[in-house]
N, C-alpha and C. Protein backbone atom coordinates (compact mmCIF):
# COMPACT_ATOMS: atom_id res chain seq x y z
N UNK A 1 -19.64 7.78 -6.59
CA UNK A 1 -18.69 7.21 -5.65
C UNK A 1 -17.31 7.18 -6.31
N UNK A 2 -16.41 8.08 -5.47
CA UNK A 2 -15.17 7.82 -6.30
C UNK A 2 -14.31 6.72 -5.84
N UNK A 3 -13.65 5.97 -6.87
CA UNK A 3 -13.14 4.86 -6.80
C UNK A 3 -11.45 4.86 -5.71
N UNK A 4 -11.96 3.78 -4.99
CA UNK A 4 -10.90 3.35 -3.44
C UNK A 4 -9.71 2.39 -4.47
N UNK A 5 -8.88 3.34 -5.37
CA UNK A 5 -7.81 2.09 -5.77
C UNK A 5 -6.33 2.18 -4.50
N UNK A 6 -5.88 0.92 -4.74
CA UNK A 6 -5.00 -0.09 -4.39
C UNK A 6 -3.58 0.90 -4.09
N UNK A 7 -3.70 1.51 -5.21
CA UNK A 7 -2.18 2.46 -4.90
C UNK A 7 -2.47 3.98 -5.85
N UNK A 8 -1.55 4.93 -4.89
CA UNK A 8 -2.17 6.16 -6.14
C UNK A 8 -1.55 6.31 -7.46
N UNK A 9 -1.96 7.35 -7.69
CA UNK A 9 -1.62 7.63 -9.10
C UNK A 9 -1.89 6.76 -10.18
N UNK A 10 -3.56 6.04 -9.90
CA UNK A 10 -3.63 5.41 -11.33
C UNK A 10 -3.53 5.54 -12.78
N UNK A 11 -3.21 4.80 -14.03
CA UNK A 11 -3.94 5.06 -14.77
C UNK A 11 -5.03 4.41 -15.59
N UNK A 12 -6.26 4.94 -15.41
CA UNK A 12 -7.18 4.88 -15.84
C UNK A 12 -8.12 4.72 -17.13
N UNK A 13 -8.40 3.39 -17.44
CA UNK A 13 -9.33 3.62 -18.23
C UNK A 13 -10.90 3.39 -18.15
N UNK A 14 -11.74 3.77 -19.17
CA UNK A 14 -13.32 3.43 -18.91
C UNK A 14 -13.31 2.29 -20.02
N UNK A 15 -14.64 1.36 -19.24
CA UNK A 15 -14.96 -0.10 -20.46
C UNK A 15 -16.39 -0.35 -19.56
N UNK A 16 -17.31 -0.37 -21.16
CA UNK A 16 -18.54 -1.19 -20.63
C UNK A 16 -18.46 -1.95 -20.93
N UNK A 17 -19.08 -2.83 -20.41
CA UNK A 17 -19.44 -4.40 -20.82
C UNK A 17 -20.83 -4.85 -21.86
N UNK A 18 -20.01 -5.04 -22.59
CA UNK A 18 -20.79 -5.06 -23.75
C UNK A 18 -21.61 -6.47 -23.70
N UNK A 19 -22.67 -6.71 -24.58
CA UNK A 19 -22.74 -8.18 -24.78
C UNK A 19 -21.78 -9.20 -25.62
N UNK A 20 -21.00 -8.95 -25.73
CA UNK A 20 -20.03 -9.63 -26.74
C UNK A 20 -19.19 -10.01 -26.00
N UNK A 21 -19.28 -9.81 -24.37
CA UNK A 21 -18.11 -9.96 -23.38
C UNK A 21 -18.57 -11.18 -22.88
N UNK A 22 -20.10 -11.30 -22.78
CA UNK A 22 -20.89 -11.71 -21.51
C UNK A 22 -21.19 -13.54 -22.15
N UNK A 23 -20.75 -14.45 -20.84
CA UNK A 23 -20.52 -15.61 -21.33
C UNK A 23 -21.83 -16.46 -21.19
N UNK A 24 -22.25 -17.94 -21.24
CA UNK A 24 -23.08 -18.62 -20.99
C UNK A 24 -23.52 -18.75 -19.41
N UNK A 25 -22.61 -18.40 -18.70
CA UNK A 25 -23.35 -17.79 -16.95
C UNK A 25 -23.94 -16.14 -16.42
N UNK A 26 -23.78 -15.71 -17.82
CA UNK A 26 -24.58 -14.75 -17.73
C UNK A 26 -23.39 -13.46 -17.21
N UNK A 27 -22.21 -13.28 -17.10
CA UNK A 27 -21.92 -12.39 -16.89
C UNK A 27 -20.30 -12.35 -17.52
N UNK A 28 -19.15 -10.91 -17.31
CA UNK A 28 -17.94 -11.17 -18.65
C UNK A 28 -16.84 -12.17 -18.52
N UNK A 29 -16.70 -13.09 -19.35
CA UNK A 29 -15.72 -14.04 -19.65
C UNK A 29 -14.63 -13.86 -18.69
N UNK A 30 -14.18 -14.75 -18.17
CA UNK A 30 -12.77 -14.52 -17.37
C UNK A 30 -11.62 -14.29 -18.32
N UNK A 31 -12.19 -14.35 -20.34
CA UNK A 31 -10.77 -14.23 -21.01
C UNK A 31 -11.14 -12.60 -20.88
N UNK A 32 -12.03 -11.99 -21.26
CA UNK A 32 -12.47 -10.84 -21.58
C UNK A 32 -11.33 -9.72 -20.78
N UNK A 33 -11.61 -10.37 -19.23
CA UNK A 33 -10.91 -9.61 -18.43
C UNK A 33 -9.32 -8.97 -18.87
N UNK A 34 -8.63 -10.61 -19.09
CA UNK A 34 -7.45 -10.47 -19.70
C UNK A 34 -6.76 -9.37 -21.17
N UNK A 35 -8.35 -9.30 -21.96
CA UNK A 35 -8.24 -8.60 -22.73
C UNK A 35 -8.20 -7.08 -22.47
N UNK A 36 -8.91 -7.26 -21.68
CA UNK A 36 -8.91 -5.61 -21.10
C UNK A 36 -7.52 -5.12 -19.92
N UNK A 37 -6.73 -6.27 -19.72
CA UNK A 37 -5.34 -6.01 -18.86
C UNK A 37 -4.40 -5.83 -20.06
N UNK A 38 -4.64 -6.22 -21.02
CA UNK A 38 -4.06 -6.00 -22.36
C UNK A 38 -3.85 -4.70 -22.88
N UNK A 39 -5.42 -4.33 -22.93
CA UNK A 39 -5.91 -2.70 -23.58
C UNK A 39 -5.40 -1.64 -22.77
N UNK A 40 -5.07 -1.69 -21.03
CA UNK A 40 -5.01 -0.53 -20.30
C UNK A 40 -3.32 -0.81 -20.80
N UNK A 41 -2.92 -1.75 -20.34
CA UNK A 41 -1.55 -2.02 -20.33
C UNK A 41 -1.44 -1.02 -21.54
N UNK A 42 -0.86 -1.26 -23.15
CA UNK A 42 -0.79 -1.04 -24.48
C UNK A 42 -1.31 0.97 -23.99
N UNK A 43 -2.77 0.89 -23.64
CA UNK A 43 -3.17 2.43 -23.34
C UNK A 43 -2.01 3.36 -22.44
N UNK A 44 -1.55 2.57 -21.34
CA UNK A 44 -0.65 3.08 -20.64
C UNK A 44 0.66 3.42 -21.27
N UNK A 45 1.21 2.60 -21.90
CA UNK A 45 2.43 2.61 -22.79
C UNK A 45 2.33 3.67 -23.31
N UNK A 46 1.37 3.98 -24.74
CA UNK A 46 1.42 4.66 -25.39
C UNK A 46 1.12 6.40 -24.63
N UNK A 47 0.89 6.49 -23.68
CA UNK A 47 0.49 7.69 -23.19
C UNK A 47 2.10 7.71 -22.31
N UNK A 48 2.68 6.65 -22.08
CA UNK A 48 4.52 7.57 -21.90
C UNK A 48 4.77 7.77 -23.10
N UNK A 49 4.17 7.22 -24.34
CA UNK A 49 5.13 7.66 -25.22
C UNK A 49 5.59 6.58 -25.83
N UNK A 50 5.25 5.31 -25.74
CA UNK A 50 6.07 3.99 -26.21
C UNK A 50 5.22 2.89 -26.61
N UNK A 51 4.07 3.71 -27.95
CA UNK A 51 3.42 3.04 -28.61
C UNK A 51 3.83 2.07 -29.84
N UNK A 52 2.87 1.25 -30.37
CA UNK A 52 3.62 -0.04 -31.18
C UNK A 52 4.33 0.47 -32.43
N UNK A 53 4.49 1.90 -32.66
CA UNK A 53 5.23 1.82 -33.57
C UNK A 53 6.47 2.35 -33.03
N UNK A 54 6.94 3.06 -31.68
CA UNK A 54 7.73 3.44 -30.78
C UNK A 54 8.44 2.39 -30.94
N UNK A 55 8.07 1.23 -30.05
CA UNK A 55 8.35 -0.30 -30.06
C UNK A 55 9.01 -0.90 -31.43
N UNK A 56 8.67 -0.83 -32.53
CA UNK A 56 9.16 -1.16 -33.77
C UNK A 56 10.46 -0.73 -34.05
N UNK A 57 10.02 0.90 -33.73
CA UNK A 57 11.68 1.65 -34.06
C UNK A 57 12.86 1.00 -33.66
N UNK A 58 12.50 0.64 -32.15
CA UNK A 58 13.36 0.23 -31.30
C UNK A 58 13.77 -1.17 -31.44
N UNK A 59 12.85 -1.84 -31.80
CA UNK A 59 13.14 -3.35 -32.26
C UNK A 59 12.89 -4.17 -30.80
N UNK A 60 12.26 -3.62 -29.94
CA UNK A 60 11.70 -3.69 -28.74
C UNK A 60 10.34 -4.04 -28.52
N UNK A 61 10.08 -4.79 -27.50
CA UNK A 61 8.91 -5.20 -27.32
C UNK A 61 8.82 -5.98 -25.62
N UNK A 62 7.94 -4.99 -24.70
CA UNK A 62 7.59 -5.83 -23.54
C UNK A 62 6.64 -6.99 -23.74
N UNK A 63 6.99 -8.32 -23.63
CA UNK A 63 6.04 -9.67 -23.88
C UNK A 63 6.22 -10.49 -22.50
N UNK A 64 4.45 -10.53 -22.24
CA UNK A 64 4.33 -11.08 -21.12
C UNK A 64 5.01 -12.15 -20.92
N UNK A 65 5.34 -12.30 -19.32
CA UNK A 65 6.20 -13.58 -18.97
C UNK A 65 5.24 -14.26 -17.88
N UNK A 66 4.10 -13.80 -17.37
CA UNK A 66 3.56 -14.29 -16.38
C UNK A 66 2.32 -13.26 -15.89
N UNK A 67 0.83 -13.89 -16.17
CA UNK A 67 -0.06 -13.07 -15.39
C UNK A 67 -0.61 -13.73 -14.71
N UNK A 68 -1.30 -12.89 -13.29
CA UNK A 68 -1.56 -13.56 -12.15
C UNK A 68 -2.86 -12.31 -12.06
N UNK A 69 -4.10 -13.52 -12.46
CA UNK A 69 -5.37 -12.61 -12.18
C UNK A 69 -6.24 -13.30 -11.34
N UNK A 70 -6.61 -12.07 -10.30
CA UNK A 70 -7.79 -12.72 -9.15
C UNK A 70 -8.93 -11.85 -9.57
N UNK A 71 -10.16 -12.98 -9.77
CA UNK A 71 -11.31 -12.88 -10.58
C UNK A 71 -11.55 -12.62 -8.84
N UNK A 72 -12.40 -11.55 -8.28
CA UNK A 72 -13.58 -11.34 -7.02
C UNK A 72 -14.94 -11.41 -7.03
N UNK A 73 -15.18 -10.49 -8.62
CA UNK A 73 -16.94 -10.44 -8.22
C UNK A 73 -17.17 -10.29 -9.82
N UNK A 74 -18.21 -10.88 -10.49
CA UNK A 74 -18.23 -10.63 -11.77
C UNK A 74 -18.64 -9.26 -12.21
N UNK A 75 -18.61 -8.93 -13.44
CA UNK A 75 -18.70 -8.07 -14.05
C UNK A 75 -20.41 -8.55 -14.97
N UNK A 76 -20.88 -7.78 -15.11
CA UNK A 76 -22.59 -7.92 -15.83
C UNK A 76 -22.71 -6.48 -17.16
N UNK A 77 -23.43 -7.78 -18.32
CA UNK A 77 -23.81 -6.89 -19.17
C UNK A 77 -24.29 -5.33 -18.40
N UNK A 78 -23.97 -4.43 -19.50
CA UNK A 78 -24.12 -2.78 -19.11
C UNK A 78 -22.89 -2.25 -18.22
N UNK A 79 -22.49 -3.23 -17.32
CA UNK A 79 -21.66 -2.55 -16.61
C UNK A 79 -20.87 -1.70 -16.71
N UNK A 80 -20.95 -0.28 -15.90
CA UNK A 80 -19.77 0.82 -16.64
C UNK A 80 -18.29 0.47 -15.54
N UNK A 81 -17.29 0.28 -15.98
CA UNK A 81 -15.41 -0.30 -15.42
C UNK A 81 -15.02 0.86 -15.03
N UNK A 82 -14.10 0.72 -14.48
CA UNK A 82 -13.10 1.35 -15.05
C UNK A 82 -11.47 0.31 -13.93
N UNK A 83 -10.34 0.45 -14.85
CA UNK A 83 -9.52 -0.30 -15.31
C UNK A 83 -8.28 0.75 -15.01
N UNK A 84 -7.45 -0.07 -13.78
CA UNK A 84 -6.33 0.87 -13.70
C UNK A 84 -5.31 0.01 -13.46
N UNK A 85 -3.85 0.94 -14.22
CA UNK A 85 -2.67 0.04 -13.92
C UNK A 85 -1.56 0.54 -13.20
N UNK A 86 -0.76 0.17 -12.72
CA UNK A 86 0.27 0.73 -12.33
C UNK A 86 1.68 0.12 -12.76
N UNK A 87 2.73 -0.03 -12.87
CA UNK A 87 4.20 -0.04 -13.68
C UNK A 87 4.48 0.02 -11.32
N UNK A 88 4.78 -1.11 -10.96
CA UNK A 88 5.23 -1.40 -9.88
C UNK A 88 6.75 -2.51 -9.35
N UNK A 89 7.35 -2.37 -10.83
CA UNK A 89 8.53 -2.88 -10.94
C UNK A 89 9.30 -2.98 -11.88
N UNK A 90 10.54 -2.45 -11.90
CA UNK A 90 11.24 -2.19 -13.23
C UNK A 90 12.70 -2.20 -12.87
N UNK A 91 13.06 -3.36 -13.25
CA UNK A 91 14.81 -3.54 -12.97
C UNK A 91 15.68 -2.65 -13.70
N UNK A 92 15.54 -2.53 -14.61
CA UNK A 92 16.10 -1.26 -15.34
C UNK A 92 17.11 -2.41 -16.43
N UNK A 93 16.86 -3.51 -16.73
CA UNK A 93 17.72 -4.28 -17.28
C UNK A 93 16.66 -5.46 -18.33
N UNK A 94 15.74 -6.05 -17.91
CA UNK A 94 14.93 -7.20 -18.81
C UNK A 94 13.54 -7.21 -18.44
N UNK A 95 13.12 -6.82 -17.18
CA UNK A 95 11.59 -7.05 -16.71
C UNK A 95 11.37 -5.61 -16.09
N UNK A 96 9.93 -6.09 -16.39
CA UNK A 96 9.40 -5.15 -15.66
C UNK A 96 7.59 -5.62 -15.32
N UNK A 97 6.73 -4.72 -14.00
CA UNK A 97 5.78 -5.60 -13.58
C UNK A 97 4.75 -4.61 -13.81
N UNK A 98 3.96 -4.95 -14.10
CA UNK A 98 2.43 -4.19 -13.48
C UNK A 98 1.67 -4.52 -12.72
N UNK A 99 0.53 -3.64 -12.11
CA UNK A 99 -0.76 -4.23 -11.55
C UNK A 99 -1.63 -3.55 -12.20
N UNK A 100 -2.60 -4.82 -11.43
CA UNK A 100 -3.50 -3.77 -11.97
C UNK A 100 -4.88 -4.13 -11.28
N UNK A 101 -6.29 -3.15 -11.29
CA UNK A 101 -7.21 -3.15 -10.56
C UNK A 101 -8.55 -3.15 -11.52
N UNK A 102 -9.32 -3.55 -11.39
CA UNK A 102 -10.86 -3.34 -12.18
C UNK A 102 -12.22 -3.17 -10.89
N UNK A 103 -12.50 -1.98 -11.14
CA UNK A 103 -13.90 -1.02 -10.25
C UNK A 103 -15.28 -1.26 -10.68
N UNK A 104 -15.92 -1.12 -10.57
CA UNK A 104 -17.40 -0.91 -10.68
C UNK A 104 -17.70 0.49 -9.70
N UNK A 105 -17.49 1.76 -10.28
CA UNK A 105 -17.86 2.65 -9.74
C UNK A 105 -19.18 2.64 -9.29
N UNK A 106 -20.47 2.06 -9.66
CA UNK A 106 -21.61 2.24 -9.48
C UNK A 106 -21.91 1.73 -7.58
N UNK A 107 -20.89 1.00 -7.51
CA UNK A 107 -21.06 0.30 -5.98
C UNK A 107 -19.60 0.17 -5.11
N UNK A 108 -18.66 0.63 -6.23
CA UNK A 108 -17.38 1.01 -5.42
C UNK A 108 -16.41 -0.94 -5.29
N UNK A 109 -17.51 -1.81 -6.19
CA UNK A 109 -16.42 -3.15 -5.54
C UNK A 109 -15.39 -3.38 -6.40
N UNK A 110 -14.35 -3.68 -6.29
CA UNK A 110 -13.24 -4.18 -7.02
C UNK A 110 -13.40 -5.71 -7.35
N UNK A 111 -13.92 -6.08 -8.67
CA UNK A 111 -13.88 -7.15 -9.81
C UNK A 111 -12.67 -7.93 -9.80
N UNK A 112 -11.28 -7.10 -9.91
CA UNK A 112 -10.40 -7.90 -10.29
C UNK A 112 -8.83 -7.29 -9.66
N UNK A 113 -8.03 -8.24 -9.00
CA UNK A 113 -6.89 -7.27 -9.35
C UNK A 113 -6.16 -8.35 -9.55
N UNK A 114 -4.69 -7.44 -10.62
CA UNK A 114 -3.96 -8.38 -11.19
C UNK A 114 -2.68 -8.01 -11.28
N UNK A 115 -1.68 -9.10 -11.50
CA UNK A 115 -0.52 -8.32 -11.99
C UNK A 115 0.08 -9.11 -13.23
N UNK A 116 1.08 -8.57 -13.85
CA UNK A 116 1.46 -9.41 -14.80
C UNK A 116 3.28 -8.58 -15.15
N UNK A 117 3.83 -9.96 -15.27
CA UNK A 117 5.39 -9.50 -15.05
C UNK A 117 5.62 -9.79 -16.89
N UNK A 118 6.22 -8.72 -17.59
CA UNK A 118 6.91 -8.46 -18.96
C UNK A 118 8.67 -8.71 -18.62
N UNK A 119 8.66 -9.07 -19.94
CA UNK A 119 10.23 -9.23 -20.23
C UNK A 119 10.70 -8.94 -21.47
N UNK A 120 11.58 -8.12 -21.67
CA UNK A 120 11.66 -6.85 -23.06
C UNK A 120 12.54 -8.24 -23.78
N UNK A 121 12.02 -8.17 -24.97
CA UNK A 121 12.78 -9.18 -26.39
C UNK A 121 12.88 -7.71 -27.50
N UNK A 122 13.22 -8.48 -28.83
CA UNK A 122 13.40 -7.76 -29.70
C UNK A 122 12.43 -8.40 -30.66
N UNK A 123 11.94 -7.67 -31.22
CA UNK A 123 11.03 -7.70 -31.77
C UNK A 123 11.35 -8.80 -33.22
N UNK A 124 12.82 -8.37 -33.73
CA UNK A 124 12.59 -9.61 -34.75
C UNK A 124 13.33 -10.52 -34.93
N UNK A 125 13.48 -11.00 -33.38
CA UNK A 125 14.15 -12.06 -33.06
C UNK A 125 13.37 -13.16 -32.03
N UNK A 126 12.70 -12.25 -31.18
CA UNK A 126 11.66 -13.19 -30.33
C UNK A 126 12.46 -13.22 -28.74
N UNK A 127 14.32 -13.02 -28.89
CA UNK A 127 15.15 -13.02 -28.11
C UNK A 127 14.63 -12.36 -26.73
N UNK A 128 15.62 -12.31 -25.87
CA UNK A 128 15.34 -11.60 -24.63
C UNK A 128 16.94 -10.42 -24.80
N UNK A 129 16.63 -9.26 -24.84
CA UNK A 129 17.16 -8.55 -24.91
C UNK A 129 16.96 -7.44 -23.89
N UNK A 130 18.19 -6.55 -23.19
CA UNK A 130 17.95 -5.38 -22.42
C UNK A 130 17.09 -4.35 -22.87
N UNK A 131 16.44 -3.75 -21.69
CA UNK A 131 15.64 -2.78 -22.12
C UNK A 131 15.96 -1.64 -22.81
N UNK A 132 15.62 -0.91 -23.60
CA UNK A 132 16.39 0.26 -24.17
C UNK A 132 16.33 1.50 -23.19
N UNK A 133 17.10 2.40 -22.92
CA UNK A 133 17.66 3.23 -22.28
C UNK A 133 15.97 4.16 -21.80
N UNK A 134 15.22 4.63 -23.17
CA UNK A 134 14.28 4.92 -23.47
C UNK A 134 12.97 4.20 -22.24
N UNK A 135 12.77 2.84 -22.72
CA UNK A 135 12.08 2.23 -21.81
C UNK A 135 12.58 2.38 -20.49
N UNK A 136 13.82 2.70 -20.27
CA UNK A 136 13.99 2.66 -18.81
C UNK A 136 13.73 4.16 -18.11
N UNK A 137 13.76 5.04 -19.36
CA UNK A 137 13.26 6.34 -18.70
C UNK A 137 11.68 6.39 -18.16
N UNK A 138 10.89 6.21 -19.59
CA UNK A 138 9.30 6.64 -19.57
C UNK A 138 8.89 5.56 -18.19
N UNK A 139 9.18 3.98 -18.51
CA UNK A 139 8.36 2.86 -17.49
C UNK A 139 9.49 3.36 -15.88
N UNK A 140 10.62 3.93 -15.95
CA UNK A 140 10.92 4.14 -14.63
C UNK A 140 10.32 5.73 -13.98
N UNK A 141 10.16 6.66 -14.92
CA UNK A 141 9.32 7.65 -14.10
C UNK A 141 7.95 7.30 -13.55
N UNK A 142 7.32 6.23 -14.49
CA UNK A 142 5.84 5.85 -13.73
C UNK A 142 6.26 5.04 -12.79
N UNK A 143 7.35 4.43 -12.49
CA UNK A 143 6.68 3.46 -11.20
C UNK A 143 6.12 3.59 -9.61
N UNK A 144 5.38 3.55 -9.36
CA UNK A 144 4.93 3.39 -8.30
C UNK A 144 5.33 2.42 -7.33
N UNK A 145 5.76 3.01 -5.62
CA UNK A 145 6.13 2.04 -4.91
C UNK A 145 5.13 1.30 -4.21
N UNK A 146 4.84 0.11 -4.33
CA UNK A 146 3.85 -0.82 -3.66
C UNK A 146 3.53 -0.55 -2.01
């Protein structure tokens, strides 16, 4: 069953659910999730091109300002994911947004969708600083219009 996401042009990753995810109700942690909005996020970056040592050069760094996750249906040991994001807002100046979606191809239901709004600092200051010219190229060719 191929997966019904939210908006096109995902990008995609795969994640099973390991037991190391899976909590005392028997199925994955609601932090787990977060971790894995983490991993696609960081995965996505680096596939424009603006991995953590990209980020360093630059003295740049997108740091979350706000995530907003709706837990739907749990996720269960074995389960095979898959995990997509999209770059659905980008001022071209301090923020920028994602979403994002989590599948269970095996039955087609959507687990989770989320978004979470970044705000570019400098890395060794903690400050809020403009985005670099750079970031406004790679995160403005991906965006997708909602």
């Amino acid at each position: 069953m191929s997966p019904a996401w939210d908006l096109p042009d995902p990008f995609v990753i795969d994640i099973e659910a390991d037991a190391s995810a899976i909590d005392e109700y028997g199925h994955v942690n609601n932090a787990e999730y977060l971790r894995w909005v983490e991993r696609v996020s960081w995965a996505h970056s680096a596939h424009l091109g603006l991995d953590l040592a990209r980020y360093r050069a630059l003295d740049r760094a997108m740091a979350v300002h706000r995530h907003e996750l709706d837990y739907l249906a749990p996720a269960l040991e074995g389960d095979r994911l898959q995990l997509a994001t999209w770059i659905v807002a980008c001022d071209r100046r301090l923020t920028l947004t994602r979403r994002f979606q989590l599948i269970r191809p095996a039955d087609g239901r959507t687990l989770l969708r989320g978004r979470t709004r970044f705000a570019c600092i400098a890395l060794s200051s903690g400050r809020p600083r403009r985005l670099p010219t750079e970031y406004v190229t790679a995160y403005g060719e991906a965006l997708v219009i909602e």
